[in-house]
PDB file of N, CA and C in Angstrom:
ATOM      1  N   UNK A   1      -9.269 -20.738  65.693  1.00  0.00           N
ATOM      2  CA  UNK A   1      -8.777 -21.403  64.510  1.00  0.00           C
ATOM      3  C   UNK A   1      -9.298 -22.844  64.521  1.00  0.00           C
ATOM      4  N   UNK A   2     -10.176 -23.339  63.205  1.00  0.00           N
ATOM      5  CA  UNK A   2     -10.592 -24.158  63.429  1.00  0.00           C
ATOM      6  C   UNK A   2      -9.226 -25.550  62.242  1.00  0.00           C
ATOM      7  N   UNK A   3      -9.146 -26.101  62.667  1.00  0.00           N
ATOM      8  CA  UNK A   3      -8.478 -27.966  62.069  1.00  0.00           C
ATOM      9  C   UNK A   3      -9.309 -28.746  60.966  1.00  0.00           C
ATOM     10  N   UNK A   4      -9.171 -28.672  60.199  1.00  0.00           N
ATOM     11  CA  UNK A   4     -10.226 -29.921  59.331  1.00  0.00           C
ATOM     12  C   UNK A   4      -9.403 -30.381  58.583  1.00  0.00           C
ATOM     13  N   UNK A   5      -9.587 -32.009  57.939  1.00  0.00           N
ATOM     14  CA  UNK A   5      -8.701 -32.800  57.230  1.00  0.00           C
ATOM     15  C   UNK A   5      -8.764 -32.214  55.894  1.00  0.00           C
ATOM     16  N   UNK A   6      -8.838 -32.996  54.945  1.00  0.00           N
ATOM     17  CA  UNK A   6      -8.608 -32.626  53.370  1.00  0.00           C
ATOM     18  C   UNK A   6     -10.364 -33.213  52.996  1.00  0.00           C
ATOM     19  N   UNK A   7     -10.207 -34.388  53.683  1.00  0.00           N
ATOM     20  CA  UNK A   7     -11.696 -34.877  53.052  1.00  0.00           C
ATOM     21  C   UNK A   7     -13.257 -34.221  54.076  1.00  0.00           C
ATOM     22  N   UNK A   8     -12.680 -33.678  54.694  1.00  0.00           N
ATOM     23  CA  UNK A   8     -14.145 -33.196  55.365  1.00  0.00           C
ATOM     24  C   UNK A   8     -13.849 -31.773  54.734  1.00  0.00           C
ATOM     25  N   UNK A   9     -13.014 -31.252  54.457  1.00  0.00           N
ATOM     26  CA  UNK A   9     -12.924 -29.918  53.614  1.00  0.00           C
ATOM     27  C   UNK A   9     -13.442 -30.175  52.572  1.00  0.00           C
ATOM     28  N   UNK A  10     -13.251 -31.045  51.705  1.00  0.00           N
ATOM     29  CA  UNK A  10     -14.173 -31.139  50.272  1.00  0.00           C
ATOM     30  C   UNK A  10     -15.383 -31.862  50.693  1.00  0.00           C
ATOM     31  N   UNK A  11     -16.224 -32.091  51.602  1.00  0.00           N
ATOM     32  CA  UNK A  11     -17.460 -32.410  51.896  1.00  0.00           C
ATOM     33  C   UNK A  11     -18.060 -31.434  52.413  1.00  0.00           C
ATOM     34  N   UNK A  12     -17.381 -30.271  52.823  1.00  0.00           N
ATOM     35  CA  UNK A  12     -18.494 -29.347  53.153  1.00  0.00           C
ATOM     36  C   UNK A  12     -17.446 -28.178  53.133  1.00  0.00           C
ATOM     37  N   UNK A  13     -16.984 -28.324  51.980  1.00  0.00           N
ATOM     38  CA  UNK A  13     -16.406 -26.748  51.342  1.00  0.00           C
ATOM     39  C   UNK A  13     -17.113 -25.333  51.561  1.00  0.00           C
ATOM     40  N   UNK A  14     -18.589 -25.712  51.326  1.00  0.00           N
ATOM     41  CA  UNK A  14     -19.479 -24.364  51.331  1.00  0.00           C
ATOM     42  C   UNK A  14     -19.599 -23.666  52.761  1.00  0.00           C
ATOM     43  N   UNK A  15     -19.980 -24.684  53.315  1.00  0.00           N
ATOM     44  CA  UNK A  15     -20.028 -24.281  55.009  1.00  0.00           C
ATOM     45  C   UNK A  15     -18.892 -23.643  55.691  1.00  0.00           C
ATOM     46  N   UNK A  16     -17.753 -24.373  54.804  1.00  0.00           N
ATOM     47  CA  UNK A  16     -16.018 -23.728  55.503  1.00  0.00           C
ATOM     48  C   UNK A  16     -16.138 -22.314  54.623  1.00  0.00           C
ATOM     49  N   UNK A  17     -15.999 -22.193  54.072  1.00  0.00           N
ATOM     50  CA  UNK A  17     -16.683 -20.511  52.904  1.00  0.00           C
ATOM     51  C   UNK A  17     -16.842 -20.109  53.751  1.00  0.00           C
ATOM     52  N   UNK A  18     -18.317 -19.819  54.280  1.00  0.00           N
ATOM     53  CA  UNK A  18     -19.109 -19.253  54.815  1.00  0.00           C
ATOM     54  C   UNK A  18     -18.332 -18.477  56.301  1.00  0.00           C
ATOM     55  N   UNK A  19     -18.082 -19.619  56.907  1.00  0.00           N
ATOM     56  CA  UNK A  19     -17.345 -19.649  58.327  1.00  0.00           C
ATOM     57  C   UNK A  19     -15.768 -18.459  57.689  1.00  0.00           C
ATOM     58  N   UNK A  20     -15.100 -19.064  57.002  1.00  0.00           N
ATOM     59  CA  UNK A  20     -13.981 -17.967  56.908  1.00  0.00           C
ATOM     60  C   UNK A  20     -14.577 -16.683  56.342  1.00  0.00           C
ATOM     61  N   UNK A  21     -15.692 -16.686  55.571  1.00  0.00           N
ATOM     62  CA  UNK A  21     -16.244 -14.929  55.327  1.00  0.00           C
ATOM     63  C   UNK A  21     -16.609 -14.615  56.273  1.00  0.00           C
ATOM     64  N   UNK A  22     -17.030 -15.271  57.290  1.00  0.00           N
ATOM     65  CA  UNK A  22     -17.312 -14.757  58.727  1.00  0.00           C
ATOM     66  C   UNK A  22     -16.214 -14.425  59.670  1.00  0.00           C
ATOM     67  N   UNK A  23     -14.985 -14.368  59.011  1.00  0.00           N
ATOM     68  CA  UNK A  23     -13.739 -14.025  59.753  1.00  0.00           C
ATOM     69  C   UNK A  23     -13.434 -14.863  60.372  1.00  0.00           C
ATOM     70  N   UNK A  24     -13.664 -16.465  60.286  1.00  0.00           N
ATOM     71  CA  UNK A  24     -12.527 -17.598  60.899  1.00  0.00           C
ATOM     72  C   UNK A  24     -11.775 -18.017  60.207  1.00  0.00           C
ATOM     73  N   UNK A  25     -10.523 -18.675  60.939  1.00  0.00           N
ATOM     74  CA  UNK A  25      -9.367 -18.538  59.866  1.00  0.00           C
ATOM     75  C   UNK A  25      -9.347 -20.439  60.114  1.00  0.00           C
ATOM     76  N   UNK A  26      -9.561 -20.975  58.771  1.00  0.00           N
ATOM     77  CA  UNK A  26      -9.569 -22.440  59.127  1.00  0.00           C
ATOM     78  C   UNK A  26      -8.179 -23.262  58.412  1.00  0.00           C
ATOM     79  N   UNK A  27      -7.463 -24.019  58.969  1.00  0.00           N
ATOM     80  CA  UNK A  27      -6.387 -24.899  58.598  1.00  0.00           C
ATOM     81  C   UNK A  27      -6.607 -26.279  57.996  1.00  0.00           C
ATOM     82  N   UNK A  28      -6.459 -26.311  56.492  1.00  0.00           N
ATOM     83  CA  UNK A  28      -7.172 -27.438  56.461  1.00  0.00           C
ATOM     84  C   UNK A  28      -5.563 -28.360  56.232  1.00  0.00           C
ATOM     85  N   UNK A  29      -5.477 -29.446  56.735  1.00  0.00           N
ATOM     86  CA  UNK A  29      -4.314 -30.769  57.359  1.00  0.00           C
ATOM     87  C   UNK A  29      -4.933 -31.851  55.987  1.00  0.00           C
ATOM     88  N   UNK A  30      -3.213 -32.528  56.233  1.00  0.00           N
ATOM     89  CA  UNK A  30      -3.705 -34.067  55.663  1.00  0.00           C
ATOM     90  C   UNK A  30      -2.804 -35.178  56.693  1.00  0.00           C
ATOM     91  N   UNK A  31      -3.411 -35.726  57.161  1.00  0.00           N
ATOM     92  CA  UNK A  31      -2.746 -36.568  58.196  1.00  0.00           C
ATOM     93  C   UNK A  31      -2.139 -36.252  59.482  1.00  0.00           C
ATOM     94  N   UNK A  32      -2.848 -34.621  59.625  1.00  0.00           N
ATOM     95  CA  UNK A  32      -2.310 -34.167  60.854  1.00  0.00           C
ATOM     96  C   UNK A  32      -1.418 -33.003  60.575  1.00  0.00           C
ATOM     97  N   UNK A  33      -1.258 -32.687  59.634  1.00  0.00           N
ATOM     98  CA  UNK A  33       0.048 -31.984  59.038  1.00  0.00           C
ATOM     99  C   UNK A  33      -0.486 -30.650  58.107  1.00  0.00           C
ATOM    100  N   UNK A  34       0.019 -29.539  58.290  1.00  0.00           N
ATOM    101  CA  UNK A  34      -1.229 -28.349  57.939  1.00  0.00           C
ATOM    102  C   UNK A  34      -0.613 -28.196  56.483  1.00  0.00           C
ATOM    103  N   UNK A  35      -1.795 -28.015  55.728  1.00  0.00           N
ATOM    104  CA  UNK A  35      -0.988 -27.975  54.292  1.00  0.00           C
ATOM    105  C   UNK A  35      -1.870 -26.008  54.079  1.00  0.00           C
ATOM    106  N   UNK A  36      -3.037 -25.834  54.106  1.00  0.00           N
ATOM    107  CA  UNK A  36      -3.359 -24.659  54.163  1.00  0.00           C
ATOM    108  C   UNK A  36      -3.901 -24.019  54.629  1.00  0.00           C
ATOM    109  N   UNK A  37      -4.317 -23.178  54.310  1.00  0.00           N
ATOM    110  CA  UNK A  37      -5.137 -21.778  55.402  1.00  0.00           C
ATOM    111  C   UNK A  37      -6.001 -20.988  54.390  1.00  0.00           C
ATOM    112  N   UNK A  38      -7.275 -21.224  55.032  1.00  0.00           N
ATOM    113  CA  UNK A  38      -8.364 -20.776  54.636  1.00  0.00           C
ATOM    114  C   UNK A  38      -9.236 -19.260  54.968  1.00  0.00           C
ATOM    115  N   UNK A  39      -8.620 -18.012  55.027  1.00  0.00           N
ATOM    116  CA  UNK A  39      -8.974 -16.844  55.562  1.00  0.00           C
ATOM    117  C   UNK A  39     -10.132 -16.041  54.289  1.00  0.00           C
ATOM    118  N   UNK A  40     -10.535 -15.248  55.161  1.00  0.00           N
ATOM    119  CA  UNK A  40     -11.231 -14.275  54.469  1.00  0.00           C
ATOM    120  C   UNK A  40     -10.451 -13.406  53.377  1.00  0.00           C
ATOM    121  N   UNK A  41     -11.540 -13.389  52.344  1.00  0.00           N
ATOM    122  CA  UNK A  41     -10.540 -12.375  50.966  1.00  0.00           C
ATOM    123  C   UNK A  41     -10.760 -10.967  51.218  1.00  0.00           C
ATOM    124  N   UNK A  42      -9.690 -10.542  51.124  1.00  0.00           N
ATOM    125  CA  UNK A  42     -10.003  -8.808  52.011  1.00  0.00           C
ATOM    126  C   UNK A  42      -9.121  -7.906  50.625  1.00  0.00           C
ATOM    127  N   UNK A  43      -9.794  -7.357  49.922  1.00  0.00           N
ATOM    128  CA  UNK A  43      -9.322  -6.455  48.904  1.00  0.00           C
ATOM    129  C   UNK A  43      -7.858  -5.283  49.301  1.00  0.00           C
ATOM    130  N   UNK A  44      -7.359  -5.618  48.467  1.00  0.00           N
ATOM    131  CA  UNK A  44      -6.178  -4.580  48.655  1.00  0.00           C
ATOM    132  C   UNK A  44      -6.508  -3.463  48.989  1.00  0.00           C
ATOM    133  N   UNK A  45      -5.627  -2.517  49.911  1.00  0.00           N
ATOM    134  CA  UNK A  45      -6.066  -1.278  50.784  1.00  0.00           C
ATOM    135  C   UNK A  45      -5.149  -0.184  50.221  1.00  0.00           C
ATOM    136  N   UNK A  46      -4.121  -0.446  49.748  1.00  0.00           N
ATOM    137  CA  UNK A  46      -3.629   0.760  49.748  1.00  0.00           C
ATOM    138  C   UNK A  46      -3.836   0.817  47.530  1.00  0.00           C
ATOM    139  N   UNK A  47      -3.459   2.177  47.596  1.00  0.00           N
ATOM    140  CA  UNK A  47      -3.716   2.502  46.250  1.00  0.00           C
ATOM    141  C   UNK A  47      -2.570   2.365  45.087  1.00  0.00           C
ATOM    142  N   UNK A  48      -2.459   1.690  43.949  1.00  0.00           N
ATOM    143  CA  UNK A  48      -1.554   1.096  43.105  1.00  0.00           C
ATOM    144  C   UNK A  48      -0.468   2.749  42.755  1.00  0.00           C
ATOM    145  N   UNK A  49       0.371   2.171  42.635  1.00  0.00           N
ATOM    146  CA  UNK A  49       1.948   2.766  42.446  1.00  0.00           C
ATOM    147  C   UNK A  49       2.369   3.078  41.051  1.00  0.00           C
ATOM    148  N   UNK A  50       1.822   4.447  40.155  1.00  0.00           N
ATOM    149  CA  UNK A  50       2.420   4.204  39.056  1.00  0.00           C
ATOM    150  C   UNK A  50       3.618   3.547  38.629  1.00  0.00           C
ATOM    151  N   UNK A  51       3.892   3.659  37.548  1.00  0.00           N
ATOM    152  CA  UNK A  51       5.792   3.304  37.099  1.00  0.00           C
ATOM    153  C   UNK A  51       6.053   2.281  37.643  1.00  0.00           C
ATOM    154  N   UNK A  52       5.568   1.354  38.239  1.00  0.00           N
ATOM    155  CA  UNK A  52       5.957  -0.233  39.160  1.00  0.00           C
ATOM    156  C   UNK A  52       6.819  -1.014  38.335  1.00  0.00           C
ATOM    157  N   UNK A  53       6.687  -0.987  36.715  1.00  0.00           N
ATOM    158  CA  UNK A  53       7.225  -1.531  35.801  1.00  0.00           C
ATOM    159  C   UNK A  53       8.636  -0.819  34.804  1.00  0.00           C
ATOM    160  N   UNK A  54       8.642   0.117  35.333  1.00  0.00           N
ATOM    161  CA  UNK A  54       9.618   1.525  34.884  1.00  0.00           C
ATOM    162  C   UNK A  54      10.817   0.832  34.768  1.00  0.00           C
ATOM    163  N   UNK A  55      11.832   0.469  33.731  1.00  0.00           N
ATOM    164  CA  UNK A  55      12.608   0.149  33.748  1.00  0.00           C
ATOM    165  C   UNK A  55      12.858  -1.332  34.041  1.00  0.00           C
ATOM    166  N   UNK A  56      11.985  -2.259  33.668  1.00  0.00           N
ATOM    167  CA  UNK A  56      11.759  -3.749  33.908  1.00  0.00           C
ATOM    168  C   UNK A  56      11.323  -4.136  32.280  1.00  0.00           C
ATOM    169  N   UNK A  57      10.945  -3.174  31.778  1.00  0.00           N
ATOM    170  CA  UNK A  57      10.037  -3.535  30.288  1.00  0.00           C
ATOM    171  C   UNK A  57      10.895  -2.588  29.251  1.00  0.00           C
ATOM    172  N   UNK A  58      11.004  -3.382  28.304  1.00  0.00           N
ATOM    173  CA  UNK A  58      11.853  -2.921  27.141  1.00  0.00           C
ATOM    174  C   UNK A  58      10.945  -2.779  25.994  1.00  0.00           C
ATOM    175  N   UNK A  59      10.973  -1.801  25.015  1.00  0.00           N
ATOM    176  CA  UNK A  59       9.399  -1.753  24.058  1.00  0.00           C
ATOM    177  C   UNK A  59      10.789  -1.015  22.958  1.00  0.00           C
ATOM    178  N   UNK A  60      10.891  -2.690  22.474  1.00  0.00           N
ATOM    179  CA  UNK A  60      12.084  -2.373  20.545  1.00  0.00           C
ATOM    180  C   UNK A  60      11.064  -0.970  19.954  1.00  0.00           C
ATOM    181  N   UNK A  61      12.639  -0.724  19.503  1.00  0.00           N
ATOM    182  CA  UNK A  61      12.217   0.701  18.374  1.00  0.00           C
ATOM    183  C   UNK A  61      10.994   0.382  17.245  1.00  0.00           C
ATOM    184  N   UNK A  62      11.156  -0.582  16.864  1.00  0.00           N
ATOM    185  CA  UNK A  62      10.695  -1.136  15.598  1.00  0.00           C
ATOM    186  C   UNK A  62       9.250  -2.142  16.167  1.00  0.00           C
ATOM    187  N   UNK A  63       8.519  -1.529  17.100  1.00  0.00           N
ATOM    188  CA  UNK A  63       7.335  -2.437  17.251  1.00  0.00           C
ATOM    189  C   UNK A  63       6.066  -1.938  17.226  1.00  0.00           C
ATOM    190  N   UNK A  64       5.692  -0.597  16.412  1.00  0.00           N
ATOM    191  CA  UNK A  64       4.936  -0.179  16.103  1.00  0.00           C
ATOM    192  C   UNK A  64       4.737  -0.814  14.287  1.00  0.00           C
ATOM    193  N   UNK A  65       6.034  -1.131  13.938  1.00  0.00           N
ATOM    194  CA  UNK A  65       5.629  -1.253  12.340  1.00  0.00           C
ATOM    195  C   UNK A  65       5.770  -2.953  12.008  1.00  0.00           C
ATOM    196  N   UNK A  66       4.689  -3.101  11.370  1.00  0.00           N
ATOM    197  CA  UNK A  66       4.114  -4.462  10.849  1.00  0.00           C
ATOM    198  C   UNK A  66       4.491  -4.745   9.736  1.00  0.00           C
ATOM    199  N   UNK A  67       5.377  -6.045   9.544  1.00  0.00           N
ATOM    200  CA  UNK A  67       5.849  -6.457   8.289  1.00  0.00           C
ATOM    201  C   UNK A  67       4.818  -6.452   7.429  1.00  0.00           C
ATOM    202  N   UNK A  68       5.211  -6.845   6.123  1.00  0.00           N
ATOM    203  CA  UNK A  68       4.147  -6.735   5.016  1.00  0.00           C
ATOM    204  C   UNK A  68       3.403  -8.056   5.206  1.00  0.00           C
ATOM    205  N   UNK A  69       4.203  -9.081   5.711  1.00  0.00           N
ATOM    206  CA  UNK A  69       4.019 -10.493   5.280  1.00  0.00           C
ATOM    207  C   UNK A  69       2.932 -10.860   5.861  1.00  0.00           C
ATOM    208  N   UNK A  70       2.805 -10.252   7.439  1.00  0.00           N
ATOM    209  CA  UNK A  70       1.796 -10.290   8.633  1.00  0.00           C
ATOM    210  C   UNK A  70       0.774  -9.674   8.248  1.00  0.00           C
ATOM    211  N   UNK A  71       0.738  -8.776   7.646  1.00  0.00           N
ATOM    212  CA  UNK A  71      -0.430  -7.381   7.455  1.00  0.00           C
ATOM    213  C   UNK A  71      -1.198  -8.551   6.103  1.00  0.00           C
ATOM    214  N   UNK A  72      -0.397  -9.098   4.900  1.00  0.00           N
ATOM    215  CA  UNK A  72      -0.869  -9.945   4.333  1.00  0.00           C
ATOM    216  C   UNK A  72      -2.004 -11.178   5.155  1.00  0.00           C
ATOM    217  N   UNK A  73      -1.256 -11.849   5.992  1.00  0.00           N
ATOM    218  CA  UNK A  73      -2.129 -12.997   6.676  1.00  0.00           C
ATOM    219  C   UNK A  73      -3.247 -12.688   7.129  1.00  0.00           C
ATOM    220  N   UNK A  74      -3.353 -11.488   7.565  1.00  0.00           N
ATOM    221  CA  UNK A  74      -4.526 -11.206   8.553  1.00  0.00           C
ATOM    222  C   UNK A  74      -5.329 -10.552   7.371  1.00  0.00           C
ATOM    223  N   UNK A  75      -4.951 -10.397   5.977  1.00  0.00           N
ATOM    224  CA  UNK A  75      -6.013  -9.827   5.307  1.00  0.00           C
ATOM    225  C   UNK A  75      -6.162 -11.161   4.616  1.00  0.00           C
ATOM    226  N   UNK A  76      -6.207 -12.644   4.643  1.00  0.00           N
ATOM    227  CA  UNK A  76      -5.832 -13.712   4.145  1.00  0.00           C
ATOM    228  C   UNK A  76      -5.256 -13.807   2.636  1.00  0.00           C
ATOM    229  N   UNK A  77      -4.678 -13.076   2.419  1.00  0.00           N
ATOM    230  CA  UNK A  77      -3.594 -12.764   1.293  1.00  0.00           C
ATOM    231  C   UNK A  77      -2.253 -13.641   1.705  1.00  0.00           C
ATOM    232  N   UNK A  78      -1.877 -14.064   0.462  1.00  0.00           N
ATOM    233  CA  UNK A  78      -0.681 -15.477   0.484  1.00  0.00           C
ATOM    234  C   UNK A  78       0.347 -14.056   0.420  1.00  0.00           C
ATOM    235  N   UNK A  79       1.426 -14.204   1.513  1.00  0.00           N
ATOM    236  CA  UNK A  79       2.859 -13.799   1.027  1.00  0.00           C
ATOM    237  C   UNK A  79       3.153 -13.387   0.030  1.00  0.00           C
TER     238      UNK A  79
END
């Protein structure tokens, strides 16, 4: 695990890239004090979960049908 401040992290951002796609995990500090962590981006592994939203989302009776007033605007017809 490599330590770097805030300002040598934005002076050679690319090089710290490189190094964490290479699987090092770098801590970048401000005054000594770790504010983040710089790891490799590793794509999600397992496979998405239908229905995740099942009962979290409400879809009104009435939201298939478009007032007149709206259907007007978008044909730029005044009300």
């Amino acid at each position: 695990m490599q330590i770097v401040n805030v300002y040598e992290a934005k002076t050679h951002l690319s090089r710290l890239l490189e190094q964490a796609a290479a699987g090092e995990e770098i801590v970048i500090a401000k005054a000594g004090k770790p504010l983040a962590r710089l790891i490799p981006y590793q794509e999600e592994e397992r496979p998405r979960e239908p229905g995740y939203w099942r009962g979290r989302v409400h879809i009104a009776d009435d939201f298939d049908e478009l007032p007149e007033s709206i259907a007007a605007a978008f044909k730029g017809e005044a009300p």
